[in-house]
N, C-alpha and C. Protein backbone atom coordinates (compact mmCIF):
# COMPACT_ATOMS: atom_id res chain seq x y z
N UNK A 1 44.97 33.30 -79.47
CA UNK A 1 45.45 34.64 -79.71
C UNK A 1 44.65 35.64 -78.86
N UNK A 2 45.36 36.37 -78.83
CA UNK A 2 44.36 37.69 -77.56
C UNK A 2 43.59 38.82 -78.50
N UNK A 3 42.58 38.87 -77.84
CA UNK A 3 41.39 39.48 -78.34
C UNK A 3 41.43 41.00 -78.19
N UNK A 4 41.51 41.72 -79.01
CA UNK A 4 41.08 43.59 -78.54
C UNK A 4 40.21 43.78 -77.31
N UNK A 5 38.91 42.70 -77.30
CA UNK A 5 37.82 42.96 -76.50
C UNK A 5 38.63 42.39 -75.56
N UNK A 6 39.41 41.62 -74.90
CA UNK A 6 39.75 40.99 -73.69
C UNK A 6 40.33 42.31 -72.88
N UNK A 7 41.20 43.37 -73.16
CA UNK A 7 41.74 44.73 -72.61
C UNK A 7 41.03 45.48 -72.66
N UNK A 8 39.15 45.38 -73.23
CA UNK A 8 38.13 46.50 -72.38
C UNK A 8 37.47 45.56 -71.42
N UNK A 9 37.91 44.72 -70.58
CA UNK A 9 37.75 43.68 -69.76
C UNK A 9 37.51 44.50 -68.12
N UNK A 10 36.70 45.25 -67.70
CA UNK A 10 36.96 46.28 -66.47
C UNK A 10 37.57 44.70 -65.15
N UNK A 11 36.98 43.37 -65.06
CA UNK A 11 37.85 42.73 -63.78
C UNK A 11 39.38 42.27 -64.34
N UNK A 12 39.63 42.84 -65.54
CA UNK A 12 40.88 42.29 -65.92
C UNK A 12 41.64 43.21 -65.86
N UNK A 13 41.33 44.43 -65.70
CA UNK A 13 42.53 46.04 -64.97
C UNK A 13 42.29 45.87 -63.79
N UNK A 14 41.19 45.48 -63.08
CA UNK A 14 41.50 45.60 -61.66
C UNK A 14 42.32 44.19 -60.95
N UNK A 15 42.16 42.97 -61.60
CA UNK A 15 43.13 42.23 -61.30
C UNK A 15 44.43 42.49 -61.65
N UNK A 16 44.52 42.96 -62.73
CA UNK A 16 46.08 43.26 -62.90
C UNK A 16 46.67 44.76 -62.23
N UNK A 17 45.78 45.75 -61.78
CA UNK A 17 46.62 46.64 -61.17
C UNK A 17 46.59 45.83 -59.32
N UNK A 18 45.73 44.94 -59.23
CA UNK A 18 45.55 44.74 -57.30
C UNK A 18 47.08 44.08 -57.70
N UNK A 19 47.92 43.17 -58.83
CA UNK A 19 48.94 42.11 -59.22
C UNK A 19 50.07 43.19 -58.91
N UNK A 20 49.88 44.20 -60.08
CA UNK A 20 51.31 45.21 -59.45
C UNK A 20 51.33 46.00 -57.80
N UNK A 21 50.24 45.99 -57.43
CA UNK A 21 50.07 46.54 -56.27
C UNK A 21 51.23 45.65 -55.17
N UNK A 22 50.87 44.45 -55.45
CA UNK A 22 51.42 43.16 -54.69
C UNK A 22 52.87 43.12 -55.17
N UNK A 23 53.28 43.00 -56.08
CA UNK A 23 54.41 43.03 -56.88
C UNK A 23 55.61 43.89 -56.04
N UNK A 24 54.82 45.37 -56.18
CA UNK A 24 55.71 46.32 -55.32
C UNK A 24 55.82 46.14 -53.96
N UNK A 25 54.98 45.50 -53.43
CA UNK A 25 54.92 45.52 -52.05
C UNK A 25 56.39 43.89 -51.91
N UNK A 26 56.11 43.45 -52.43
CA UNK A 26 57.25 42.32 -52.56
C UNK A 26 57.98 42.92 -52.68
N UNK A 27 59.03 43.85 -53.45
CA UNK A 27 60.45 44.08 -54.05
C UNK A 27 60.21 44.79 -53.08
N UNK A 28 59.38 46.08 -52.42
CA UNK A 28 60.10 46.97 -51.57
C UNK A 28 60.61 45.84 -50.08
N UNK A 29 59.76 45.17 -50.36
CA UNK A 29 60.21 43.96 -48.76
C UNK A 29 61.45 42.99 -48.66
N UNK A 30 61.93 43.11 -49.94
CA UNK A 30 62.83 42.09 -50.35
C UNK A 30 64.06 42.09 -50.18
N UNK A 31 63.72 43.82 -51.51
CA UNK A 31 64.97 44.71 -50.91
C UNK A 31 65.34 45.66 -49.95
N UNK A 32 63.94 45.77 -49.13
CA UNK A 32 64.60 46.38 -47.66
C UNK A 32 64.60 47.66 -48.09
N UNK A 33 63.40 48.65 -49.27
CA UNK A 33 63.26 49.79 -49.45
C UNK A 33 62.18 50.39 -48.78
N UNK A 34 61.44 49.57 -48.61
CA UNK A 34 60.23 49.93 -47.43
C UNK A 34 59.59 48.90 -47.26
N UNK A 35 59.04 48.72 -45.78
CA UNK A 35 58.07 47.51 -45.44
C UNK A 35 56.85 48.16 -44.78
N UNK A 36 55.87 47.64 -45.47
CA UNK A 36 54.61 48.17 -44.64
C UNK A 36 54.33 47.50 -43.44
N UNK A 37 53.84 48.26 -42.15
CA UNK A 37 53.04 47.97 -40.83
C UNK A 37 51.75 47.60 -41.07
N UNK A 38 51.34 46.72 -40.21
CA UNK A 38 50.09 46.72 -40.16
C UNK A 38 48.79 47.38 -40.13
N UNK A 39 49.19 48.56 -39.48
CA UNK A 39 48.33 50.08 -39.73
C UNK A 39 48.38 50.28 -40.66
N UNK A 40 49.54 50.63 -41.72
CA UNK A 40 49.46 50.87 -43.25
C UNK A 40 48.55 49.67 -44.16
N UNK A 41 48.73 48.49 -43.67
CA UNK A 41 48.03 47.60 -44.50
C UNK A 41 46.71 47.82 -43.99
N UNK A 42 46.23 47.95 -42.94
CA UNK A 42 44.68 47.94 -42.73
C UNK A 42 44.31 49.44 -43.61
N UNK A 43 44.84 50.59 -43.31
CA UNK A 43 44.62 51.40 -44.39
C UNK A 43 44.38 51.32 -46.13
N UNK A 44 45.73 50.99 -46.54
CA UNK A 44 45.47 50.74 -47.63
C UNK A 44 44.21 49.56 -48.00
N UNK A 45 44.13 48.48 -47.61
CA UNK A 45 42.76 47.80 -47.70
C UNK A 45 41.95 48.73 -47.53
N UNK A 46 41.15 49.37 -46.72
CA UNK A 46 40.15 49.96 -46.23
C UNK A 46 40.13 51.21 -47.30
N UNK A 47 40.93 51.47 -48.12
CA UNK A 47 40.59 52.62 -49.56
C UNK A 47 40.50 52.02 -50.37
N UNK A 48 41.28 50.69 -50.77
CA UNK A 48 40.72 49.90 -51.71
C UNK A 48 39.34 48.95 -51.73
N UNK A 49 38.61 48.84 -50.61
CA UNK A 49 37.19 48.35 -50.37
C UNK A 49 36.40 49.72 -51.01
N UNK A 50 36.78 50.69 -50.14
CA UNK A 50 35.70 51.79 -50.91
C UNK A 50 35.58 52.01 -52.37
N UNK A 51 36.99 52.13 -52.81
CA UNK A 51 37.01 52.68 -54.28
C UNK A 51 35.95 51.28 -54.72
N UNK A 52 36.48 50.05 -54.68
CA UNK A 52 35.92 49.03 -55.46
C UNK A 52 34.25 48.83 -55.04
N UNK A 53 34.19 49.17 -53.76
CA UNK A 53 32.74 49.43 -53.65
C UNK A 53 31.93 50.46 -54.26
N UNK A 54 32.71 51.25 -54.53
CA UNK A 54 32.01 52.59 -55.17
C UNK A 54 31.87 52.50 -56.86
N UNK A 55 32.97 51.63 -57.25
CA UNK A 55 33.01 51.48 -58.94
C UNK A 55 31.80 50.29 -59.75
N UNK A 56 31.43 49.21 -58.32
CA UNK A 56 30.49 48.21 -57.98
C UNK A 56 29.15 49.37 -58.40
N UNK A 57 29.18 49.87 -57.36
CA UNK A 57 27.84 50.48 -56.96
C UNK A 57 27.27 52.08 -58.38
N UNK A 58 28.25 52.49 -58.89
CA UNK A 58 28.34 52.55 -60.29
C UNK A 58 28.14 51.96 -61.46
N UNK A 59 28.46 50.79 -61.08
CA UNK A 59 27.97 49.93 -62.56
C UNK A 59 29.54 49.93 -63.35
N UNK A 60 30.57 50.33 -63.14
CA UNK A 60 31.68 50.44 -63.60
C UNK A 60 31.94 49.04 -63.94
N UNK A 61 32.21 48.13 -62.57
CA UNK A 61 32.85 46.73 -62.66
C UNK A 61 32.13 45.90 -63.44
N UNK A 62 31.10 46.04 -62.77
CA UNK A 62 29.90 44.89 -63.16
C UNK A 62 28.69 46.09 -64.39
N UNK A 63 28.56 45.81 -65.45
CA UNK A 63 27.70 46.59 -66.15
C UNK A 63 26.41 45.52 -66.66
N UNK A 64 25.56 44.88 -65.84
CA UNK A 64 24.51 43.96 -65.85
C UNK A 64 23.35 45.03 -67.00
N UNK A 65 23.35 46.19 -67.11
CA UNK A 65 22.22 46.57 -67.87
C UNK A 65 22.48 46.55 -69.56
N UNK A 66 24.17 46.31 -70.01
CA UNK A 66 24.51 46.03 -71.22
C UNK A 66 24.06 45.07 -71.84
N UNK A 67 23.61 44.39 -73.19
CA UNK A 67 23.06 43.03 -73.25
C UNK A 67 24.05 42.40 -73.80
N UNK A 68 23.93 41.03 -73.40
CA UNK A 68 24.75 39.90 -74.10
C UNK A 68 26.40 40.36 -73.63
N UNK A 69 26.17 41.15 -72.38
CA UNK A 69 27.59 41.65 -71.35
C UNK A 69 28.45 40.49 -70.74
N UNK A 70 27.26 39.65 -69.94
CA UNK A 70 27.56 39.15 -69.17
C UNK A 70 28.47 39.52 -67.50
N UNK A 71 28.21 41.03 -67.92
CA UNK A 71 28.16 41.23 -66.74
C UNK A 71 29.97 42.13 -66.62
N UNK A 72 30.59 42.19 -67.44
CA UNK A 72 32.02 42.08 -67.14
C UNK A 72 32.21 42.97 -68.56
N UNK A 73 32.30 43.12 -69.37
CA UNK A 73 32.88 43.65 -70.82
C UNK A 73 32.18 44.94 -71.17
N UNK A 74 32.67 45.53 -71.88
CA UNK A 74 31.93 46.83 -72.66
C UNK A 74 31.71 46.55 -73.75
């Protein structure tokens, strides 16, 4: 059964929003509503390194000073 604590999970929103990220990028390609260039993809990567580097470097993702965290949970 799924746990309350599993959805304050901070790598389990960011895997599931990078999932819809991908998701859309499929249907817009599929159905021929938009396709991204390669310039757009090196972009979009290159804001998603920062943000996730910046939420890292926060303590957001990873919260190592919580005890009995393990590193991942609130």
């Amino acid at each position: 059964m799924f746990q309350k604590q599993r959805f304050k999970n901070y790598a389990l929103w960011v895997s599931i929003a990078s999932q819809v990220i991908l998701l859309v990028q499929l249907i817009g390609h599929l159905t021929g509503a938009f396709d991204l260039t390669d310039l757009m993809k090196q972009n979009i990567l290159a804001i998603v390194d920062v943000v996730l580097g910046l939420l890292s470097t926060l303590g957001i993702i990873s919260n190592p000073t919580k005890p009995k965290s393990g590193g991942y949970n609130l």
